[in-house]
Protein backbone atom coordinates (compact mmCIF):
# COMPACT_ATOMS: atom_id res chain seq x y z
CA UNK A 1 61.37 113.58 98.23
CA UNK A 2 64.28 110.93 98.62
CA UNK A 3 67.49 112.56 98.01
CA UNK A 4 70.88 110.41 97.69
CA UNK A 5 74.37 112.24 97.49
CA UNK A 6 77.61 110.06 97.29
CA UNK A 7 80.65 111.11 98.40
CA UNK A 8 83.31 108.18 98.34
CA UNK A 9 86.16 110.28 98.75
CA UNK A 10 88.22 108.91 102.51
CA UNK A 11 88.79 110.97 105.36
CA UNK A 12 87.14 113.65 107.09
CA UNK A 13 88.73 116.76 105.29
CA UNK A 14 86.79 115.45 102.39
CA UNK A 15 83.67 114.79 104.29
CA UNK A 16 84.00 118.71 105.48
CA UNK A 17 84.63 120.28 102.00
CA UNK A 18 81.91 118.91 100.18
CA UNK A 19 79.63 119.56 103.30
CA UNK A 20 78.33 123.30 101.57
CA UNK A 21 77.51 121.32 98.44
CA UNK A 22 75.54 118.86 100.18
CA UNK A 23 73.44 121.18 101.77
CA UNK A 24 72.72 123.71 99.09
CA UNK A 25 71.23 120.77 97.55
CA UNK A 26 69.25 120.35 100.60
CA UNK A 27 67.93 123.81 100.62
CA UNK A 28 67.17 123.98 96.90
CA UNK A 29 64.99 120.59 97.40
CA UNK A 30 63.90 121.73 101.16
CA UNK A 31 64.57 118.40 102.47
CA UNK A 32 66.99 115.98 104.74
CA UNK A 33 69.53 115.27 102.09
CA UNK A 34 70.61 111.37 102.94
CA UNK A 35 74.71 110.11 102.28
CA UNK A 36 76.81 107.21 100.77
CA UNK A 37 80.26 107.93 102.55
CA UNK A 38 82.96 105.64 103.95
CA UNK A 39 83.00 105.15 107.51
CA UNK A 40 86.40 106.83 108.12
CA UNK A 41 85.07 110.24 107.38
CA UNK A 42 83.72 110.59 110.37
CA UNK A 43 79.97 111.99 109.20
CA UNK A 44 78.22 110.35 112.03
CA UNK A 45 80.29 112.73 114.63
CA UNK A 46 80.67 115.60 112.35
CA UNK A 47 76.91 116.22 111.55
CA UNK A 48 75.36 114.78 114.59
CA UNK A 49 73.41 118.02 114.97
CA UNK A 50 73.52 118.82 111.18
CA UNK A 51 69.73 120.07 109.87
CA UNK A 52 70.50 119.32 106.55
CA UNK A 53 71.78 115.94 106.62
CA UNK A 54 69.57 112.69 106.59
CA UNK A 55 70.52 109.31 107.23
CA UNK A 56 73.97 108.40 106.93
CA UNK A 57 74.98 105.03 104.82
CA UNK A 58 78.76 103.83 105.21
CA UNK A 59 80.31 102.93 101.87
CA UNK A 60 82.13 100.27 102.52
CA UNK A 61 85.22 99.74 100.32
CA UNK A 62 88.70 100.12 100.27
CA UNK A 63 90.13 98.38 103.81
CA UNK A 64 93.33 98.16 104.59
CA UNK A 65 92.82 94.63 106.49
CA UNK A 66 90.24 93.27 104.85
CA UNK A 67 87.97 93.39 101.38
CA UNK A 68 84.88 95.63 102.13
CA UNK A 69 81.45 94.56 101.81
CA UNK A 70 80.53 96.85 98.92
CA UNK A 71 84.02 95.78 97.08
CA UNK A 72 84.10 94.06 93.59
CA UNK A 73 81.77 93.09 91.26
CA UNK A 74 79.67 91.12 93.90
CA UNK A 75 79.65 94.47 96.19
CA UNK A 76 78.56 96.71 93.80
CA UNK A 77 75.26 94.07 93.00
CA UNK A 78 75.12 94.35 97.02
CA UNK A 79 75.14 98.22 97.31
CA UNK A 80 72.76 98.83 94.30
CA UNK A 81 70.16 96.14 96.61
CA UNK A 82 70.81 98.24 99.27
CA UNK A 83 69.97 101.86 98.26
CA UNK A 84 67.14 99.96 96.30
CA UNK A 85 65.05 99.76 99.49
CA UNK A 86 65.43 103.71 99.79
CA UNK A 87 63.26 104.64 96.47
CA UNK A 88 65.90 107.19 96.48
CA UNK A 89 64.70 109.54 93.42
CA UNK A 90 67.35 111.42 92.98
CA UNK A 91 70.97 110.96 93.26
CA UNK A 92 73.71 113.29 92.99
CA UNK A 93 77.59 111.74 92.47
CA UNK A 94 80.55 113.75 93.50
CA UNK A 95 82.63 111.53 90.78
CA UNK A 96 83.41 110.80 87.88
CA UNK A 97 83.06 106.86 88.10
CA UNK A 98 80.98 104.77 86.17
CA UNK A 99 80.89 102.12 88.63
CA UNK A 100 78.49 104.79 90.69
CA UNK A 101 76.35 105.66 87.96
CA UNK A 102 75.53 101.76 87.03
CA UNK A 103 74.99 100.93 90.78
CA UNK A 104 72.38 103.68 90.58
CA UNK A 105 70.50 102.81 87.78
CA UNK A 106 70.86 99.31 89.43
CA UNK A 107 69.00 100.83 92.81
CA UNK A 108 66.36 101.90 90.14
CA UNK A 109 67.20 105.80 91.07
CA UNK A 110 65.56 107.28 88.50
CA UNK A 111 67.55 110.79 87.98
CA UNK A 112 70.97 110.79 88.68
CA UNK A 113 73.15 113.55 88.18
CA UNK A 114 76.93 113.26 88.42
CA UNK A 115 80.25 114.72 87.60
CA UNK A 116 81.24 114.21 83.54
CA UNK A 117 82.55 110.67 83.39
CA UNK A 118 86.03 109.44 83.13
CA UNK A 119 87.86 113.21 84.43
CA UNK A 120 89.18 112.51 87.09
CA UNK A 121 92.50 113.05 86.59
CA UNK A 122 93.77 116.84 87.60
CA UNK A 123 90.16 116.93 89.02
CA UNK A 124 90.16 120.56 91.02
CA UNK A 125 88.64 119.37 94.59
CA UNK A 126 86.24 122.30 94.82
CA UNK A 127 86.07 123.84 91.29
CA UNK A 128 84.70 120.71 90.34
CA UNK A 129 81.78 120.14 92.95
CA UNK A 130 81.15 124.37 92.00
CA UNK A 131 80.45 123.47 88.37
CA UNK A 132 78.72 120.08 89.30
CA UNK A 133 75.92 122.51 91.13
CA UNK A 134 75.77 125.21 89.21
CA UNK A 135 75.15 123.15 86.51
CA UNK A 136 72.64 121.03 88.24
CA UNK A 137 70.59 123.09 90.78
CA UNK A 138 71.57 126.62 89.08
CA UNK A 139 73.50 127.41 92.34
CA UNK A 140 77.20 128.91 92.68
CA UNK A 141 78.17 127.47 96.28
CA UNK A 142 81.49 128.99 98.08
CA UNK A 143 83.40 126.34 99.44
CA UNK A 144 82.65 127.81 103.12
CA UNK A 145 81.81 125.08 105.70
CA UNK A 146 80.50 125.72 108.49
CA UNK A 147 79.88 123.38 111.58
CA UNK A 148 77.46 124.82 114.02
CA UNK A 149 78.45 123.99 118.20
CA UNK A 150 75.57 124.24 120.59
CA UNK A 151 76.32 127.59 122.98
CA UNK A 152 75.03 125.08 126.15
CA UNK A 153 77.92 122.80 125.24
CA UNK A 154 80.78 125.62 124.69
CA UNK A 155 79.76 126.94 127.96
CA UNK A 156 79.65 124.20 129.89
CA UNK A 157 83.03 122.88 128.20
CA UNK A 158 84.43 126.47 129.18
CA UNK A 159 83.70 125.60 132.73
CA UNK A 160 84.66 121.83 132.68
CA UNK A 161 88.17 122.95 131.38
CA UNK A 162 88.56 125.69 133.20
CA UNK A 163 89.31 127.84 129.70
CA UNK A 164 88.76 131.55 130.22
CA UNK A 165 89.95 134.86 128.10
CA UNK A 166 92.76 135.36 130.40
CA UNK A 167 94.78 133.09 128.38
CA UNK A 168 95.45 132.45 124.95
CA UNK A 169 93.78 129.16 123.97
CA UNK A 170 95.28 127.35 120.87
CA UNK A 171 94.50 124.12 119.04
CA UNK A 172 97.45 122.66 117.89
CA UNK A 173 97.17 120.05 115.70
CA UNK A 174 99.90 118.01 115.81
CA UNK A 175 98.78 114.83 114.73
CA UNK A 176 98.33 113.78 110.54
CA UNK A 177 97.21 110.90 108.65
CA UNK A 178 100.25 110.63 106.68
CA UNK A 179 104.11 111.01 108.09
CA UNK A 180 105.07 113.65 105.00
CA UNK A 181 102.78 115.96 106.14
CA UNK A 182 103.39 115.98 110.62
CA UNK A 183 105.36 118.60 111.24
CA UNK A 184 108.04 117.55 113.93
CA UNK A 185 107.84 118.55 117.33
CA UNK A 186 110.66 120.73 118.14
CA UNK A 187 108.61 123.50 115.30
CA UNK A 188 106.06 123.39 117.36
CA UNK A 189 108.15 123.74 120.65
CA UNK A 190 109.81 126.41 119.39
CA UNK A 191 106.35 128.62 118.27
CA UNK A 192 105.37 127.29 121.87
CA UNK A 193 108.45 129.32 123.31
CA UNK A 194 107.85 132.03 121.25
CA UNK A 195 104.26 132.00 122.42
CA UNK A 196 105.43 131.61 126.11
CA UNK A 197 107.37 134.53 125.73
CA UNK A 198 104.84 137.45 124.95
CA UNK A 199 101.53 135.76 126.23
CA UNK A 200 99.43 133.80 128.82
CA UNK A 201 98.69 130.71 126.88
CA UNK A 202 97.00 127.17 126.86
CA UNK A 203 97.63 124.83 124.39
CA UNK A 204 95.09 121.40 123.59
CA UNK A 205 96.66 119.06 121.59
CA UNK A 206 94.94 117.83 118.47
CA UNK A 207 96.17 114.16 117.45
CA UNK A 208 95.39 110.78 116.29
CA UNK A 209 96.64 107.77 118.28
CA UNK A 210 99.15 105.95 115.92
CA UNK A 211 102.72 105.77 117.00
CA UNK A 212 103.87 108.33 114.68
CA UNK A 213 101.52 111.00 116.49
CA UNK A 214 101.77 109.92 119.99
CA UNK A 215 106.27 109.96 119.75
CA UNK A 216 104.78 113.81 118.42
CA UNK A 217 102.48 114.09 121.38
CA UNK A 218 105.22 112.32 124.20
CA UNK A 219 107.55 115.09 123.08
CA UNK A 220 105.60 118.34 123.57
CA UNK A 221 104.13 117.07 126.85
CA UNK A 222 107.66 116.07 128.18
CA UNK A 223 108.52 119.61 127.48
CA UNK A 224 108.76 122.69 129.93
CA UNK A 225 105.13 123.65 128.51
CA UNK A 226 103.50 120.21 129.58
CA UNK A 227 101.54 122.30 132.57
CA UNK A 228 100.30 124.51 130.23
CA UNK A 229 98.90 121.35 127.54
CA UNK A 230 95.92 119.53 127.26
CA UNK A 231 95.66 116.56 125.35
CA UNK A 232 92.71 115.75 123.16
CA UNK A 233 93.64 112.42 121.95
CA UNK A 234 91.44 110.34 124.37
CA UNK A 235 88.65 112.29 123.09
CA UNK A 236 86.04 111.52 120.53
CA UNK A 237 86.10 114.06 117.71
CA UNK A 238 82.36 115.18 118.82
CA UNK A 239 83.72 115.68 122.50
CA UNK A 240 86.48 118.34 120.94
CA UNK A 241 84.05 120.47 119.05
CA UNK A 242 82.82 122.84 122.31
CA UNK A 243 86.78 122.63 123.14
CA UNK A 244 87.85 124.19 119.67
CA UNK A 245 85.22 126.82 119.70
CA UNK A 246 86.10 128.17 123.03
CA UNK A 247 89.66 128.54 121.64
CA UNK A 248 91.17 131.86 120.56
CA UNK A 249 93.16 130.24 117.34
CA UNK A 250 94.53 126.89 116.04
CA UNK A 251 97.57 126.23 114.18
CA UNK A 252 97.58 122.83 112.93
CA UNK A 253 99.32 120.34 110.13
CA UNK A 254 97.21 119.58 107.05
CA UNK A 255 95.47 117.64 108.61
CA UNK A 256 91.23 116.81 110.09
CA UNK A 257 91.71 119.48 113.00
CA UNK A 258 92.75 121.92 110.30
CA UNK A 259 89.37 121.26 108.79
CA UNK A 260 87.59 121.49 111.76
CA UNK A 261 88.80 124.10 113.34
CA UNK A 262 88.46 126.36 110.44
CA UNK A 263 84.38 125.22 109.92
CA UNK A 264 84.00 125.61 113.65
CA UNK A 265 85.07 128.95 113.02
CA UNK A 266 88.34 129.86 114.67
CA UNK A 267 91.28 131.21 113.09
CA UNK A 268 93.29 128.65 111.22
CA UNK A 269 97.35 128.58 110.50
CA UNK A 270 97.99 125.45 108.38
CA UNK A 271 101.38 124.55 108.29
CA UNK A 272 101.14 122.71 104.40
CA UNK A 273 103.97 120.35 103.86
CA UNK A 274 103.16 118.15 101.27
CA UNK A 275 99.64 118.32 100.16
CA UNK A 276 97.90 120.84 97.17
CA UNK A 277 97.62 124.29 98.89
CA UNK A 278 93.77 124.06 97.87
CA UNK A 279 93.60 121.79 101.46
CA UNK A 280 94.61 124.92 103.20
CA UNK A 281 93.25 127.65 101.70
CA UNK A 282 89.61 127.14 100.77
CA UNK A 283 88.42 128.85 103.94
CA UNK A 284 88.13 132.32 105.06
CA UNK A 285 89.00 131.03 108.29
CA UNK A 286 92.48 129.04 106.61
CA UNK A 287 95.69 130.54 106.70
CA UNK A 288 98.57 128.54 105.20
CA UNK A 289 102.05 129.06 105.75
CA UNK A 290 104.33 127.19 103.39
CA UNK A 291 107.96 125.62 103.97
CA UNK A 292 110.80 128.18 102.88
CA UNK A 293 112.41 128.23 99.74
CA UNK A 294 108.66 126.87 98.19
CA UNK A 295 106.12 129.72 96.33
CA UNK A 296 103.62 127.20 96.29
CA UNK A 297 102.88 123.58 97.44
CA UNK A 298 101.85 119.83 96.19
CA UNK A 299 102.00 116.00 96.54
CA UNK A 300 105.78 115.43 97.01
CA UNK A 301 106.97 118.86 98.16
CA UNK A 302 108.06 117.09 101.44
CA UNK A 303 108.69 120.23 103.25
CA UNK A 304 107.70 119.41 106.93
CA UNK A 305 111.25 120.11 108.14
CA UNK A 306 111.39 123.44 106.38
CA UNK A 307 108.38 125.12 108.15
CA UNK A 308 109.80 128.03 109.92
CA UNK A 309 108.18 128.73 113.27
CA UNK A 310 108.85 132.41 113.21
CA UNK A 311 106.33 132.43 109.99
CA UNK A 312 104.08 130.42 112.29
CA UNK A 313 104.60 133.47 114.95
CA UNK A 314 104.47 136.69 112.63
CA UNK A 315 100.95 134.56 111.53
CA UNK A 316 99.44 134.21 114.95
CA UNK A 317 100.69 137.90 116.23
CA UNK A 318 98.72 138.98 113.17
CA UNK A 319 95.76 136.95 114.06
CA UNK A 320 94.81 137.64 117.62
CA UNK A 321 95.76 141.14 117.64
């Protein structure tokens, strides 16, 4: 059986949170469950070894730079040709477009199942995929991902890195997609000192390489701490996986190594500055930590400066012990 699912939301927290709904539809069908998702999501290195997932098809839509491919009128006529030479049977939509659903009766899919049209506004990130399946398969799916890391490659990784249990090894994630929600440097250089203090520790550096994240990056490693860093940022994602599962904890911004280091299955301290607390607390494995004088969190709270590393501290103490 041909199964489609479409997930068009960007970015690979996105990709990671609807990754337990793909897959229980996988296991109710018992077969490779293929995507629609847009490139920057990442799927190719996050399920590389994923059992569940099929073949990946990049939605293309949206650039920055330049119109996509499947953009417009013209692009939708282009996708719907597309997934027509799947004889995709079923299709399941993680949206409430209409654009989707015509594109699919377009591809000649002939059931397609998708969230109610036109609600997308206010539309609760997982309570909303929840409903979608239990309504559709008969399944209620906790939004638990989990990415699996071959032992071969954590122990080898362990060895290339030198990383043993003498130390405390911590993903910080520094880096964010947006400049509201990177914490600045000197909160994370003063948890580091705090850190530095009590325990033995290593810390590898999560980030992305814009400006923004490398002025955040330049600081911590021009720091008293820099022989105690390790900086991830000329890595592909993939390569960081073994690194983040041979660490002890991460404490990261809201951003894709909060994600990831929570599915990977480490302890995870997100510092949430300005995005709905849902992105940091869906997980088991999340922990957020909110700026002071806030009791909760959203769009616009723009409370990176008001993080308080101490919280960060009390958190991790807490954690390890």
């Amino acid at each position: 059986m041909k199964i489609l699912a479409i997930q068009n939301r960007m970015g690979i927290g996105d990709m990671i949170i609807y990754l337990p709904f793909v897959e229980a539809i996988s296991k109710k069908y018992n077969t490779k469950i293929d995507i629609l998702v847009k490139e920057n999501s990442k799927a190719s290195e996050i399920l590389k070894d994923n059992k569940f997932i099929g073949e990946i098809i990049n939605l293309d839509r949206n650039n920055k730079n330049k119109k996509g491919k499947h953009d417009g009128f013209f692009g939708s006529i282009s996708l719907a040709n597309q997934l027509k030479n799947y004889n995709f049977e079923k299709v399941f939509i993680f949206n409430s477009s209409l654009r989707f659903k015509l594109i699919c009766k377009l591809a000649y899919i002939k059931e397609i199942y998708q969230y109610p049209l036109f609600e997308k506004k206010n539309q609760h990130i997982i309570l909303a995929a929840q409903n979608f399946l239990k309504d559709t398969i008969g399944k209620t799916i906790k939004s638990e991902p989990i990415i699996d890391i071959d032992k071969k490659s954590i122990t080898e990784t362990a060895n290339k890195f030198k990383i043993t249990k003498n130390e405390k090894n911590i993903i910080l994630g520094i880096g964010g997609s947006g400049n509201t929600k990177r914490i600045p440097s000197k909160i994370f250089l003063k948890f580091m000192e705090k850190c530095e203090n009590q325990y033995t520790c290593r810390f590898f550096l999560a980030t992305g390489t814009s400006d923004d994240e490398q002025s955040i990056l330049k600081d911590i490693l021009s720091s008293k701490y820099n022989s105690r860093c390790l900086s991830l940022d000329k890595m592909s994602l993939f390569q960081t996986f073994p690194i983040i599962a041979n660490c002890d904890i991460a404490i990261c911004n809201d951003s894709s190594f909060s994600h990831l280091s929570a599915a990977i299955g480490i302890p995870t301290i997100v510092l949430m500055a300005d995005t709905p607390l849902i992105y940091g607390s869906y997980s088991s494995n999340m922990f957020p930590i909110i700026p002071d004088g806030e009791v909760t969190v959203k769009h616009n709270t723009l409370g990176k400066d008001k993080i308080d590393p101490q919280k960060i501290f009390f958190k991790f103490k807490e954690l390890i012990n």
